[in-house]
PDB file of N, CA and C in Angstrom:
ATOM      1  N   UNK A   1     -11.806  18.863  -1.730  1.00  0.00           N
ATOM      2  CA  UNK A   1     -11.160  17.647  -2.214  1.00  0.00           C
ATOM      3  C   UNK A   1     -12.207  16.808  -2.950  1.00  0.00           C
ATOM      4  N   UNK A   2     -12.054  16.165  -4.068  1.00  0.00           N
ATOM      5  CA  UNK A   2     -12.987  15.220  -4.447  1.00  0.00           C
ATOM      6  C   UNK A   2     -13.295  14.242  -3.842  1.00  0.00           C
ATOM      7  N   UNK A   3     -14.474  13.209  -4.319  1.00  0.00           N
ATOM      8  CA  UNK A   3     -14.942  12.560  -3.418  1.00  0.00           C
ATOM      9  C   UNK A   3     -13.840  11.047  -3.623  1.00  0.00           C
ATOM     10  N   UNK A   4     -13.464  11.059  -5.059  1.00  0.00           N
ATOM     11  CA  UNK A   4     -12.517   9.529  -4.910  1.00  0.00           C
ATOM     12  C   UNK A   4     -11.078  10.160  -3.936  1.00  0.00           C
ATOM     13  N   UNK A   5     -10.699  11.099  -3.680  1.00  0.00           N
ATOM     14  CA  UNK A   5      -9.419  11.173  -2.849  1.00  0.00           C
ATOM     15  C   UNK A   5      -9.791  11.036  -1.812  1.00  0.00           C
ATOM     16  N   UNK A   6     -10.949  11.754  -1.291  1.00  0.00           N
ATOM     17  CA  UNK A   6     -11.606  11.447  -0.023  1.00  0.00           C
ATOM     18  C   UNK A   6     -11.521   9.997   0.122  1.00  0.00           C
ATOM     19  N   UNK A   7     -12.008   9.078  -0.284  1.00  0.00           N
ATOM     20  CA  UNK A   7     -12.455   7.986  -0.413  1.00  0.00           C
ATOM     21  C   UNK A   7     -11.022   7.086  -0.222  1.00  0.00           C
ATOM     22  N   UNK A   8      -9.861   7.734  -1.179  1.00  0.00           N
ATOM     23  CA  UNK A   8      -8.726   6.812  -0.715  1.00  0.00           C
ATOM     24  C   UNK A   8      -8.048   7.603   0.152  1.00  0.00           C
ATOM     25  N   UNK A   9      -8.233   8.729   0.915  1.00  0.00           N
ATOM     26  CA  UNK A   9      -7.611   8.979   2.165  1.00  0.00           C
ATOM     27  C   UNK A   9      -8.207   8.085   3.114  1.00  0.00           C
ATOM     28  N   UNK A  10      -9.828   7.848   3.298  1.00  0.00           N
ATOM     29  CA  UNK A  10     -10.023   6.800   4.623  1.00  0.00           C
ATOM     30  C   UNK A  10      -9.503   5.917   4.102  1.00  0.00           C
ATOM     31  N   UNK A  11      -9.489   5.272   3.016  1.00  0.00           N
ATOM     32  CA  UNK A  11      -8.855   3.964   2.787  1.00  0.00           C
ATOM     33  C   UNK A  11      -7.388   3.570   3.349  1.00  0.00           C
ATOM     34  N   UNK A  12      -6.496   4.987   3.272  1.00  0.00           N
ATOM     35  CA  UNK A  12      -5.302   4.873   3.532  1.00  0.00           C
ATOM     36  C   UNK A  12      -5.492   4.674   5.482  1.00  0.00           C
ATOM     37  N   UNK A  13      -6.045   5.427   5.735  1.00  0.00           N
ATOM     38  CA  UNK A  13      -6.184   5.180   7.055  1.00  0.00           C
ATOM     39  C   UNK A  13      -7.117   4.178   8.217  1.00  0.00           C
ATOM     40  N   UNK A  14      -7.487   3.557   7.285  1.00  0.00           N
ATOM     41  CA  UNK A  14      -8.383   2.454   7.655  1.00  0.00           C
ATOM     42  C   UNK A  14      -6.981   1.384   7.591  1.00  0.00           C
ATOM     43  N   UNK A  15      -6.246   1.586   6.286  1.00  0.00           N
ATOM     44  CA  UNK A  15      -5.718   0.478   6.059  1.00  0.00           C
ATOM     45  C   UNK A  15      -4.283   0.257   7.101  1.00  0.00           C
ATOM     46  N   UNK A  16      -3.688   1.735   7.724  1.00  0.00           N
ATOM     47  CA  UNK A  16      -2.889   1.931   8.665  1.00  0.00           C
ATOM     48  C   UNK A  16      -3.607   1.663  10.086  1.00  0.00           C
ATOM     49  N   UNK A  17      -4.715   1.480  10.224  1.00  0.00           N
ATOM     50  CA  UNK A  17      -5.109   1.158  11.647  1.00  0.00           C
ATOM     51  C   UNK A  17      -5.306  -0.714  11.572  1.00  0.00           C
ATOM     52  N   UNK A  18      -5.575  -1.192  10.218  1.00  0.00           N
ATOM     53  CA  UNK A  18      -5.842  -2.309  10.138  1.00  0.00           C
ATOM     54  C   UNK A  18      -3.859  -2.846  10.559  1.00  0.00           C
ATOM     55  N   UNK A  19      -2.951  -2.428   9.758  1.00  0.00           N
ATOM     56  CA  UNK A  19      -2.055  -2.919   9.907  1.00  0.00           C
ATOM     57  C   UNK A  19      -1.562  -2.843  11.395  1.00  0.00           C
ATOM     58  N   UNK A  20      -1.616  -1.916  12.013  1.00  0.00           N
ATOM     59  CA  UNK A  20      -1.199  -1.259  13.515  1.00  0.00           C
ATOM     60  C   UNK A  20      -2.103  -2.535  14.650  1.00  0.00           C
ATOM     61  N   UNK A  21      -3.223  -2.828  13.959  1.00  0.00           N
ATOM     62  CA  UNK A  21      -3.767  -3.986  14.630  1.00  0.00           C
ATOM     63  C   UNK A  21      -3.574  -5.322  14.925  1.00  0.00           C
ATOM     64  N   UNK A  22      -2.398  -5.388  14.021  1.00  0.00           N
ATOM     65  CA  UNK A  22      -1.914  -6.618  13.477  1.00  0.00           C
ATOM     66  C   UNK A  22      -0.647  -6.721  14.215  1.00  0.00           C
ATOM     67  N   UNK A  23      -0.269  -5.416  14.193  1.00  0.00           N
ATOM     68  CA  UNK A  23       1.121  -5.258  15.234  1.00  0.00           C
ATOM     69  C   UNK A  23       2.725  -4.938  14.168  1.00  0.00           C
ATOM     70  N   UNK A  24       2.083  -4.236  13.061  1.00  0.00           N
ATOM     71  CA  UNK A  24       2.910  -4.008  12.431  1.00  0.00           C
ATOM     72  C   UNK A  24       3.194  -2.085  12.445  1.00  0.00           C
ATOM     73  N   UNK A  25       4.490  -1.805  12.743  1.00  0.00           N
ATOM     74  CA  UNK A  25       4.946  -0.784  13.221  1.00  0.00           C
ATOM     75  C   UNK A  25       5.063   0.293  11.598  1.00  0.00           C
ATOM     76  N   UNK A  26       4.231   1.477  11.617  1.00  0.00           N
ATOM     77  CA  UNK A  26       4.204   2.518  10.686  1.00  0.00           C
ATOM     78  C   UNK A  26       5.530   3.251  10.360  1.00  0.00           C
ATOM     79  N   UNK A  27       6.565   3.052   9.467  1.00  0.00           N
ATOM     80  CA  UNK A  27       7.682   3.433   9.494  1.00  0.00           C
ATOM     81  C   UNK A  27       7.550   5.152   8.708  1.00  0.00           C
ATOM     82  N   UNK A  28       6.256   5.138   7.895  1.00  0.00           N
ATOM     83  CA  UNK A  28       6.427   6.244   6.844  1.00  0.00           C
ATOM     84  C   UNK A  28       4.674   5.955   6.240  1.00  0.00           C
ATOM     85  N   UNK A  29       4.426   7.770   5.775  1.00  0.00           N
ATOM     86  CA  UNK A  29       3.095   7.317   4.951  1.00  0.00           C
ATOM     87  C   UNK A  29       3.189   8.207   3.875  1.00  0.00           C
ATOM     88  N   UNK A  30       2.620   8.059   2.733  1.00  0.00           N
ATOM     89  CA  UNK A  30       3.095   9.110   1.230  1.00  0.00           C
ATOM     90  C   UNK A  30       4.104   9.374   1.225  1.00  0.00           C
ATOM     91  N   UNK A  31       5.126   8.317   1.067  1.00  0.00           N
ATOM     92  CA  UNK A  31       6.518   8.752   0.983  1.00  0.00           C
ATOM     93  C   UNK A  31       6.640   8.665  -0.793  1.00  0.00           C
ATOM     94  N   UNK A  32       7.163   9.954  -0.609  1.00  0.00           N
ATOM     95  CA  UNK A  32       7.119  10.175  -2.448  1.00  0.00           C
ATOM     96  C   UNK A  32       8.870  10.232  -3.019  1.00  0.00           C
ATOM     97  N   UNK A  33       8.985   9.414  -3.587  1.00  0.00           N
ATOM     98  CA  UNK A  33      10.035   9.765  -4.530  1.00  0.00           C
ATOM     99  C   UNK A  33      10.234   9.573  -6.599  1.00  0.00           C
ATOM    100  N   UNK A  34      10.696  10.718  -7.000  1.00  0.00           N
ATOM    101  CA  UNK A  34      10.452  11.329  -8.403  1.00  0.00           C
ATOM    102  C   UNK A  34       8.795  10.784  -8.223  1.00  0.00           C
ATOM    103  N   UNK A  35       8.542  10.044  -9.317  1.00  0.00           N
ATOM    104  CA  UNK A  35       6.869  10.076  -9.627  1.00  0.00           C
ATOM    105  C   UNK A  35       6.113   9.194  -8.910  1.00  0.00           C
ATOM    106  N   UNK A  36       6.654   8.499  -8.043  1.00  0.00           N
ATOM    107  CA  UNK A  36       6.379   7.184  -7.330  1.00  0.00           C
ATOM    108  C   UNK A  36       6.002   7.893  -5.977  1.00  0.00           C
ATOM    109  N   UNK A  37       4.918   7.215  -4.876  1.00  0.00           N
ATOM    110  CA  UNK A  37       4.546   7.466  -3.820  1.00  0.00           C
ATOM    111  C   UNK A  37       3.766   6.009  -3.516  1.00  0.00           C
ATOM    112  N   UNK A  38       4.553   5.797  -2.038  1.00  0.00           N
ATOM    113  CA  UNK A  38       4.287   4.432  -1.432  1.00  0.00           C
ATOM    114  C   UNK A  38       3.490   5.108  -0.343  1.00  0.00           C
ATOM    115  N   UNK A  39       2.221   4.167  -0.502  1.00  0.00           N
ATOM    116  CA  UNK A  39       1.282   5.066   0.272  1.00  0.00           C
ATOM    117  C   UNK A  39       1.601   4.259   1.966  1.00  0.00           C
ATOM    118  N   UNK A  40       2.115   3.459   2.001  1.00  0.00           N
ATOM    119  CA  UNK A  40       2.658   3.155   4.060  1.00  0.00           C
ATOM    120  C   UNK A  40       3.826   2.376   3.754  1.00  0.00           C
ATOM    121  N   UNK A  41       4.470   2.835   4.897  1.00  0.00           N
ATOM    122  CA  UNK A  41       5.675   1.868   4.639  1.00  0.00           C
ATOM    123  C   UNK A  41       5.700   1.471   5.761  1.00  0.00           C
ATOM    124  N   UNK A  42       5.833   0.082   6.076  1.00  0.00           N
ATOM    125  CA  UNK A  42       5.618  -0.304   7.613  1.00  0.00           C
ATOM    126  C   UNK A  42       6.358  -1.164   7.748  1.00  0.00           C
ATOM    127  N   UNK A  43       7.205  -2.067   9.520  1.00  0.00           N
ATOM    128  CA  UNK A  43       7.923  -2.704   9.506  1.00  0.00           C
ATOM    129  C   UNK A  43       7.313  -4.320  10.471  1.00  0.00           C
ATOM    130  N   UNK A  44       8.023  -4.894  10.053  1.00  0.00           N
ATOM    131  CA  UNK A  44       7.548  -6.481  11.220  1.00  0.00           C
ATOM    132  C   UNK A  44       8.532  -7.522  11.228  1.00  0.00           C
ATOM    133  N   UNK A  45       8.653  -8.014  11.877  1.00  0.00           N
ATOM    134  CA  UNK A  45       9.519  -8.815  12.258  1.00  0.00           C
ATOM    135  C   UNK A  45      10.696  -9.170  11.107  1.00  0.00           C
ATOM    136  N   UNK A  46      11.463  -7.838  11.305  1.00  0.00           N
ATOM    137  CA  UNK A  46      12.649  -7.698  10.547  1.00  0.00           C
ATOM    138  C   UNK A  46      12.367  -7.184   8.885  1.00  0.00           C
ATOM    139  N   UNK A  47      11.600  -7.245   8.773  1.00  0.00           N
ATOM    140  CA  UNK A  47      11.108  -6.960   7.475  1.00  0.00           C
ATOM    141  C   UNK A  47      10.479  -5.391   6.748  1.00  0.00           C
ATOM    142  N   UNK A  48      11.010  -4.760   5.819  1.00  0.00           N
ATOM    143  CA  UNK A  48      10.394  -3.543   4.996  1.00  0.00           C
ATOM    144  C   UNK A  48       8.938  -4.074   4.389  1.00  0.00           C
ATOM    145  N   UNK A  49       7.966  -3.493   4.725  1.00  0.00           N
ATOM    146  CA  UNK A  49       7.060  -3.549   3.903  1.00  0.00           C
ATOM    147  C   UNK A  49       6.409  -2.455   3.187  1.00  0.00           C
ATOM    148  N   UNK A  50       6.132  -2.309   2.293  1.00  0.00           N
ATOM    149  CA  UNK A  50       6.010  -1.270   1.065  1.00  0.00           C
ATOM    150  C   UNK A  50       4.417  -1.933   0.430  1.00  0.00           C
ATOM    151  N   UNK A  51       3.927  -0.435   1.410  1.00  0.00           N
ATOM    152  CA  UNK A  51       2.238  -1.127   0.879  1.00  0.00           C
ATOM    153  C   UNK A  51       1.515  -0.320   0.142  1.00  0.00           C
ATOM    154  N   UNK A  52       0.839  -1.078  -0.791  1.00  0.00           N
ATOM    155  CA  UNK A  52       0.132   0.118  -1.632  1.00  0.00           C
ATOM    156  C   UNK A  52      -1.085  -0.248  -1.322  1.00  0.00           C
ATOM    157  N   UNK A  53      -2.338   0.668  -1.355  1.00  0.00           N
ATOM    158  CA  UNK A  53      -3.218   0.835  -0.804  1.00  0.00           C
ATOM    159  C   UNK A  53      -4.518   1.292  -1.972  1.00  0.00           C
ATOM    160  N   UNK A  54      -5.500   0.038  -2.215  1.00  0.00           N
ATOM    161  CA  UNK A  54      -6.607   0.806  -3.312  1.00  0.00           C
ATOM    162  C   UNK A  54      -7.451   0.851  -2.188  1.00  0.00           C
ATOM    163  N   UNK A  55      -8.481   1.327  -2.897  1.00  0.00           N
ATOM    164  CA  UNK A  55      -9.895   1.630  -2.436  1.00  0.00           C
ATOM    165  C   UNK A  55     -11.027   2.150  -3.474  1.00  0.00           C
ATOM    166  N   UNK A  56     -11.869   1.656  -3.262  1.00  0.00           N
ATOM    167  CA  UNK A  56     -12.492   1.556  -4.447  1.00  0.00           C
ATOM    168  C   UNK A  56     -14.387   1.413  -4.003  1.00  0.00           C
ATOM    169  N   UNK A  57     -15.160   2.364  -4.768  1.00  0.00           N
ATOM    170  CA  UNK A  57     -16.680   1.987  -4.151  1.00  0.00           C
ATOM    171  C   UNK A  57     -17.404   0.977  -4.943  1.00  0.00           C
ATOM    172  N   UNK A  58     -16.453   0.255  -5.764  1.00  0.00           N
ATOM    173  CA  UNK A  58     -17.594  -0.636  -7.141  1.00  0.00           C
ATOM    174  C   UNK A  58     -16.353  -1.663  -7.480  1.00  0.00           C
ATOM    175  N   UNK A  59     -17.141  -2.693  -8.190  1.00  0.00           N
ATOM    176  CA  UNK A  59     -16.222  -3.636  -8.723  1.00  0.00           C
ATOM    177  C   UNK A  59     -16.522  -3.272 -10.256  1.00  0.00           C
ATOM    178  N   UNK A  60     -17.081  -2.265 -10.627  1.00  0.00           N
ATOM    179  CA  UNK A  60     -17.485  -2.351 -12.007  1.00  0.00           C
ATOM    180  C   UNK A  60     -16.530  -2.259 -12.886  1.00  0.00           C
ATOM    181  N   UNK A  61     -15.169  -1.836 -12.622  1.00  0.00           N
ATOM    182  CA  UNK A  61     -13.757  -2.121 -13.127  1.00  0.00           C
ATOM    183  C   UNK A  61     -12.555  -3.131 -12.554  1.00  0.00           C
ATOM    184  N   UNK A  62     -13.254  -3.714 -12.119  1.00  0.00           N
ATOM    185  CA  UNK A  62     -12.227  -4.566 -11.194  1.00  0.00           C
ATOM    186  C   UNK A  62     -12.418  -4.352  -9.591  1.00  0.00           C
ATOM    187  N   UNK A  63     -11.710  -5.472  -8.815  1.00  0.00           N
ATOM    188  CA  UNK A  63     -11.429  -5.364  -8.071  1.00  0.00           C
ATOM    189  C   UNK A  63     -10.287  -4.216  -7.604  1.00  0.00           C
ATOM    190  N   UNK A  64     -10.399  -3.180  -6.403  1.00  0.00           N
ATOM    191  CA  UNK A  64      -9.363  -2.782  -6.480  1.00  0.00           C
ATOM    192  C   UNK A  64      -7.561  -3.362  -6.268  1.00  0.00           C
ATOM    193  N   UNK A  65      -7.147  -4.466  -5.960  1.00  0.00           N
ATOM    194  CA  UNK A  65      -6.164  -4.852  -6.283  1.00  0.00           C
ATOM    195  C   UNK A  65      -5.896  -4.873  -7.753  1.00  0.00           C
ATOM    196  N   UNK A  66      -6.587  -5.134  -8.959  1.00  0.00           N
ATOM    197  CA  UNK A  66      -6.358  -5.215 -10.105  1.00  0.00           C
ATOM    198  C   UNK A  66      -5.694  -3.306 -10.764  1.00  0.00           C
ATOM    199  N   UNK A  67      -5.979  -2.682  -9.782  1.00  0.00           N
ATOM    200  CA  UNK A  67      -5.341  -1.735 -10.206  1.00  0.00           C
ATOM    201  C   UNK A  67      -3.583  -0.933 -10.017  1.00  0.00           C
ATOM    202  N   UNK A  68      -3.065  -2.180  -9.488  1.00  0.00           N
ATOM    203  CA  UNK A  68      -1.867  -2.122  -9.395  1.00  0.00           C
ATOM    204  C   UNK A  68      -1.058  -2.994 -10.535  1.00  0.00           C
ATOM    205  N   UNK A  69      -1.048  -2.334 -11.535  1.00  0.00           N
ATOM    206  CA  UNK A  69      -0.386  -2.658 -12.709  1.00  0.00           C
ATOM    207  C   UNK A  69       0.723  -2.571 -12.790  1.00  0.00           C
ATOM    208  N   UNK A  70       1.571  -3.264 -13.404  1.00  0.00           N
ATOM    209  CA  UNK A  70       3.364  -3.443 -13.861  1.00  0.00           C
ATOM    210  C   UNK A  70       4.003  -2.155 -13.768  1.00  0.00           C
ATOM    211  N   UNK A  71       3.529  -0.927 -14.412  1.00  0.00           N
ATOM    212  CA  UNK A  71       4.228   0.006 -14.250  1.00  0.00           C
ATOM    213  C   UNK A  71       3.752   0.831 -12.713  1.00  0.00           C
ATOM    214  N   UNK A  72       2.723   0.171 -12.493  1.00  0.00           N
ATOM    215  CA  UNK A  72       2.802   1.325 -10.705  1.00  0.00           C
ATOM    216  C   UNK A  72       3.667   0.289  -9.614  1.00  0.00           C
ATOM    217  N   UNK A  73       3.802  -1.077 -10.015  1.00  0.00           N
ATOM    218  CA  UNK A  73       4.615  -1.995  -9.340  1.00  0.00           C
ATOM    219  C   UNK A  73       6.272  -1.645  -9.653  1.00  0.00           C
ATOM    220  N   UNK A  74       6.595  -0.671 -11.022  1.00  0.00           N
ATOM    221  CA  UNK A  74       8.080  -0.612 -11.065  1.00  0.00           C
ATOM    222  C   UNK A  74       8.761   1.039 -10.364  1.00  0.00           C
ATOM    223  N   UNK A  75       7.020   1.774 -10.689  1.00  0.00           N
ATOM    224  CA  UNK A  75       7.543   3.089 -10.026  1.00  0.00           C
ATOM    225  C   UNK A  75       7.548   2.882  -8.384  1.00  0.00           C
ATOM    226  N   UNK A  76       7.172   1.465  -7.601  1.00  0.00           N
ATOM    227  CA  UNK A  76       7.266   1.077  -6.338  1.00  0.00           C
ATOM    228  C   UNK A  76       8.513   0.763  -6.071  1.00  0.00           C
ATOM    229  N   UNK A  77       8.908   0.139  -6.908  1.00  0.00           N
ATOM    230  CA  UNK A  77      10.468  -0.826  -6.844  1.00  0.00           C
ATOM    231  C   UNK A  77      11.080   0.098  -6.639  1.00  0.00           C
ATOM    232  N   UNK A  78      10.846   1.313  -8.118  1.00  0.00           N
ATOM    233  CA  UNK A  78      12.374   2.531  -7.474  1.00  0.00           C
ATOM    234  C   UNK A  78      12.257   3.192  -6.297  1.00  0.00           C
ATOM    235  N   UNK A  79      11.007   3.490  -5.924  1.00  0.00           N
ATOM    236  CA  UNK A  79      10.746   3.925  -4.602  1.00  0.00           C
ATOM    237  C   UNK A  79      11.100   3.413  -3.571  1.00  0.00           C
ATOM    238  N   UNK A  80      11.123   2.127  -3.746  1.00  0.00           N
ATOM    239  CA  UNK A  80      11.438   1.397  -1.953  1.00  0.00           C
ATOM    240  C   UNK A  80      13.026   1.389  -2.355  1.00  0.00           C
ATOM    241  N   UNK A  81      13.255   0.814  -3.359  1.00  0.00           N
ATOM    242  CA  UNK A  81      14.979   0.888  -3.283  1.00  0.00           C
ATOM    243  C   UNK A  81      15.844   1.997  -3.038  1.00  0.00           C
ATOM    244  N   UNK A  82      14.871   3.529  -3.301  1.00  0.00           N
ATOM    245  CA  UNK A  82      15.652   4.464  -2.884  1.00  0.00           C
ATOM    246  C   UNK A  82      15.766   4.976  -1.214  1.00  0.00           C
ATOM    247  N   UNK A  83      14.392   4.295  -0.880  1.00  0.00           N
ATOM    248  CA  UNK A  83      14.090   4.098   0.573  1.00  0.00           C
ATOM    249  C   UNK A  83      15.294   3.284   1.457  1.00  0.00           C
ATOM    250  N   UNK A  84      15.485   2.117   1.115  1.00  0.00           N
ATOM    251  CA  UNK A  84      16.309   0.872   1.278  1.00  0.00           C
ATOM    252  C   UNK A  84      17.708   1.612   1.975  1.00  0.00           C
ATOM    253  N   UNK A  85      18.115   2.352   0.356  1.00  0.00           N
ATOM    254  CA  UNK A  85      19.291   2.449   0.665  1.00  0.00           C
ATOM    255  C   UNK A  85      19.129   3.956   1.441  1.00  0.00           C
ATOM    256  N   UNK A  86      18.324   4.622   1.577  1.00  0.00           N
ATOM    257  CA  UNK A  86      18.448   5.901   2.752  1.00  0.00           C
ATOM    258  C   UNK A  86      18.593   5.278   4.212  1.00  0.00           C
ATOM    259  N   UNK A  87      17.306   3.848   4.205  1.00  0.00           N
ATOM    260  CA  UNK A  87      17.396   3.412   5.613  1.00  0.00           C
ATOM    261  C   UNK A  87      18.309   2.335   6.060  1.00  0.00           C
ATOM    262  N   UNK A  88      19.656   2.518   5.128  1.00  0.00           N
ATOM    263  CA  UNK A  88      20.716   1.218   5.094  1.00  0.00           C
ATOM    264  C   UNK A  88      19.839  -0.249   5.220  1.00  0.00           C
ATOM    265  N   UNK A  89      18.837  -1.109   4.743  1.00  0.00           N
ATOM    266  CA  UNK A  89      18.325  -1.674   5.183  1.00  0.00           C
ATOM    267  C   UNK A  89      18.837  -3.191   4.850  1.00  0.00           C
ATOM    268  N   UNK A  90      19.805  -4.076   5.078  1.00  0.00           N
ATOM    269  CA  UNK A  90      20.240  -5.061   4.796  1.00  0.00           C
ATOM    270  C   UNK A  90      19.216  -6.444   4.223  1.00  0.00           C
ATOM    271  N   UNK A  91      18.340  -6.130   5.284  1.00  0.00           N
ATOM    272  CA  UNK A  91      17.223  -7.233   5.560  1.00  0.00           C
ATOM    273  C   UNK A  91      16.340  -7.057   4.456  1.00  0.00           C
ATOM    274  N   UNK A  92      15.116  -8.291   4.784  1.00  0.00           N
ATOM    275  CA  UNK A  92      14.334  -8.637   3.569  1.00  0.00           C
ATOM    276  C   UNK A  92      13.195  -7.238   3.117  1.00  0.00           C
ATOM    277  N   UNK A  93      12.849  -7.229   2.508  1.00  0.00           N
ATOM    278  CA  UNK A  93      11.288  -6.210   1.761  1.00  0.00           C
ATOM    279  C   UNK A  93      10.441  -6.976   1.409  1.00  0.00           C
ATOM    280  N   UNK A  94       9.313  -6.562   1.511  1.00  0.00           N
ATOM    281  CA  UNK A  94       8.019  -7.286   0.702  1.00  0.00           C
ATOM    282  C   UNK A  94       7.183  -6.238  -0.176  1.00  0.00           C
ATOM    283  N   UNK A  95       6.852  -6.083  -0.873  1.00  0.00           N
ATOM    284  CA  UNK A  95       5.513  -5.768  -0.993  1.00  0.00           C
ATOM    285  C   UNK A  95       4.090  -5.931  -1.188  1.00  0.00           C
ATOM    286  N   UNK A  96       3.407  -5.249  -0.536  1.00  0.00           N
ATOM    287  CA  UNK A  96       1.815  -5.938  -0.412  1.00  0.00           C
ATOM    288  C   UNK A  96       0.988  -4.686  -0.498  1.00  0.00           C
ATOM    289  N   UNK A  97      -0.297  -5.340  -0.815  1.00  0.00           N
ATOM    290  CA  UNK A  97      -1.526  -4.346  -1.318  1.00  0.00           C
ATOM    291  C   UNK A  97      -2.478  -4.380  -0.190  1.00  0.00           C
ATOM    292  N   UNK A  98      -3.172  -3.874   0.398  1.00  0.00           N
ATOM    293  CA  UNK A  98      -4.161  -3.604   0.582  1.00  0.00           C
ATOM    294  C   UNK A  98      -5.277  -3.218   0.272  1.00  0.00           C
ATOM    295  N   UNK A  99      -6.636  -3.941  -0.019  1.00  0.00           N
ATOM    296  CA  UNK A  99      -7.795  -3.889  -0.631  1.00  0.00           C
ATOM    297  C   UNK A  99      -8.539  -3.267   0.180  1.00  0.00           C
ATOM    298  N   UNK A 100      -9.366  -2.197  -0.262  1.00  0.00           N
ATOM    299  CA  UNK A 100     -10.154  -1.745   1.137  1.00  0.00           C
ATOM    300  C   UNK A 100     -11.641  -1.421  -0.572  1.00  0.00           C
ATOM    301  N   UNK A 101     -12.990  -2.211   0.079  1.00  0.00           N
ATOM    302  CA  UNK A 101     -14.072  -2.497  -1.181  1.00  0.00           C
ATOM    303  C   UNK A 101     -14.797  -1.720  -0.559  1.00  0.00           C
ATOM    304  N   UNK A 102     -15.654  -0.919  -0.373  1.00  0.00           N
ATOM    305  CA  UNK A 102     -17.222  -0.047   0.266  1.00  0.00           C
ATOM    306  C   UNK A 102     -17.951  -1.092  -0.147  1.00  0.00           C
ATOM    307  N   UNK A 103     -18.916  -1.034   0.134  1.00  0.00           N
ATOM    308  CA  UNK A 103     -20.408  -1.307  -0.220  1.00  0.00           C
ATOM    309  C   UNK A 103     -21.174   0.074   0.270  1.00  0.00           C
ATOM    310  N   UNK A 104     -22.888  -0.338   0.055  1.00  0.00           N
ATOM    311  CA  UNK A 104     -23.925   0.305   0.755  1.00  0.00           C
ATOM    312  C   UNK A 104     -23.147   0.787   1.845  1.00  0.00           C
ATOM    313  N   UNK A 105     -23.225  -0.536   3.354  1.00  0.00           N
ATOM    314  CA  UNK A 105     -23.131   0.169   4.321  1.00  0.00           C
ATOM    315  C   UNK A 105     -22.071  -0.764   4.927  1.00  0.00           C
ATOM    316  N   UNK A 106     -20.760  -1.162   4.228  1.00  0.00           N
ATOM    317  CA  UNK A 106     -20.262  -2.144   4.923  1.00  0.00           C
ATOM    318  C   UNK A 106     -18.812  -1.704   4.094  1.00  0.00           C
ATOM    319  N   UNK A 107     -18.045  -2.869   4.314  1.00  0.00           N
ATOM    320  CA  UNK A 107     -16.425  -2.462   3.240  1.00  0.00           C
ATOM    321  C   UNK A 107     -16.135  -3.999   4.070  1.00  0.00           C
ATOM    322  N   UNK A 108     -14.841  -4.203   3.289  1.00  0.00           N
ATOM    323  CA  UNK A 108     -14.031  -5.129   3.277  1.00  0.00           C
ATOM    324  C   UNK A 108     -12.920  -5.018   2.637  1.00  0.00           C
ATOM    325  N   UNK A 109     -11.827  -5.506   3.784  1.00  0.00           N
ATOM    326  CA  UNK A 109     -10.528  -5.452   3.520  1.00  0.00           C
ATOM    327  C   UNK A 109      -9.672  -6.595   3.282  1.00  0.00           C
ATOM    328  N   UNK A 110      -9.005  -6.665   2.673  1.00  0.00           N
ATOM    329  CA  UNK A 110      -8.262  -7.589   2.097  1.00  0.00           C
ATOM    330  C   UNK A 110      -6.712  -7.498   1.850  1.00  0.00           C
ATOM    331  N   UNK A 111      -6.221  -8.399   2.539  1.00  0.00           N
ATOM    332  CA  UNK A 111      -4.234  -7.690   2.917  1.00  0.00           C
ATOM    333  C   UNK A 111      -3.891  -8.831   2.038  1.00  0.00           C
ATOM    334  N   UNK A 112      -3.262  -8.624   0.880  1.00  0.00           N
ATOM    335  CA  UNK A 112      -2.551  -9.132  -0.085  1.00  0.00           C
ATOM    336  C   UNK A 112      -0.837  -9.156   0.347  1.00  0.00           C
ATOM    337  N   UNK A 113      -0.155 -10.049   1.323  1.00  0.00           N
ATOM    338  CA  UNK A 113       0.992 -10.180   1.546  1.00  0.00           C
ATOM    339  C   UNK A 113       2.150 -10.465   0.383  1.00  0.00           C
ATOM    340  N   UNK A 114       2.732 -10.265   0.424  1.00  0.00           N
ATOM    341  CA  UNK A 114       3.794 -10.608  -0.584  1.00  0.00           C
ATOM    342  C   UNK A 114       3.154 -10.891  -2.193  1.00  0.00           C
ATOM    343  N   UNK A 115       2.069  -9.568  -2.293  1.00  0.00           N
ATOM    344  CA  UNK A 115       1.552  -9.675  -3.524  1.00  0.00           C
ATOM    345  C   UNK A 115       2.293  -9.453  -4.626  1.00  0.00           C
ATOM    346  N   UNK A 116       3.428  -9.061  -4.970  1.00  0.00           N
ATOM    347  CA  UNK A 116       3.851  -9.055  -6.556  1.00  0.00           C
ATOM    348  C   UNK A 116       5.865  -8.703  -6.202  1.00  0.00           C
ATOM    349  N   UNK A 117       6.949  -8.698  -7.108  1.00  0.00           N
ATOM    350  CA  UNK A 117       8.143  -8.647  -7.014  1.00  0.00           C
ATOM    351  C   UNK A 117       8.052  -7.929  -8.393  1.00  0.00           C
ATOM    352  N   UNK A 118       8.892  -6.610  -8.309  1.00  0.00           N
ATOM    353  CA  UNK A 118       8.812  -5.828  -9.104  1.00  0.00           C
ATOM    354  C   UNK A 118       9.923  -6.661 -10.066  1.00  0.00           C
ATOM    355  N   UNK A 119      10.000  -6.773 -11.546  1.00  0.00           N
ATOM    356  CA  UNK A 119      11.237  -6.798 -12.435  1.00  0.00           C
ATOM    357  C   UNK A 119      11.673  -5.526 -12.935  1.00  0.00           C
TER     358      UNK A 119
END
């Protein structure tokens, strides 16, 4: 496997133990539909959350939140809505990002709640 997938597999799972810590319940992980894949889908107090997950070893292109652009925010939308209606889900959705930064010998995470509403 290369080293950036490597890199966003711990991310993905750093970022599922961070949420599980918080007390938010793992409903789904790489749930893929057509070209779209929501990397956790997790639930909390009544609520869908649809999280996408960077990770990133440098800021030399951005922060990794900056890499969730308009069109990976609309191939999310169709994704959770096709989710929605598999899991009859009446109630509210959010979606949020998760930042997970390396350094040297350290990282930092950063939970972007109700970061963006797809149009």
């Amino acid at each position: 496997m290369a080293q950036h997938n490597d890199l966003g597999a711990t991310g993905e799972r750093m970022a599922k133990e961070f949420l599980i810590q918080k007390g938010y319940e793992i409903l789904d992980e790489n749930w893929v539909y057509e070209r779209a894949e929501i990397d956790l889908i997790a639930y909390l107090d009544h609520i869908i959350i649809f999280v996408e997950v960077k990770t990133r070893s440098s800021t030399g292109f951005g922060l990794p939140e900056d890499f969730v652009n308009r069109t990976k925010q609309q191939l999310l939308a169709s994704a959770a809505d096709e989710y929605i209606e598999i899991m009859d889900h009446e109630g509210e959705v959010r979606f949020d990002i998760i930042s997970i930064l390396f350094t040297k010998n350290n990282h930092a995470i950063k939970h972007i709640e109700d970061a963006f509403w797809p149009t």
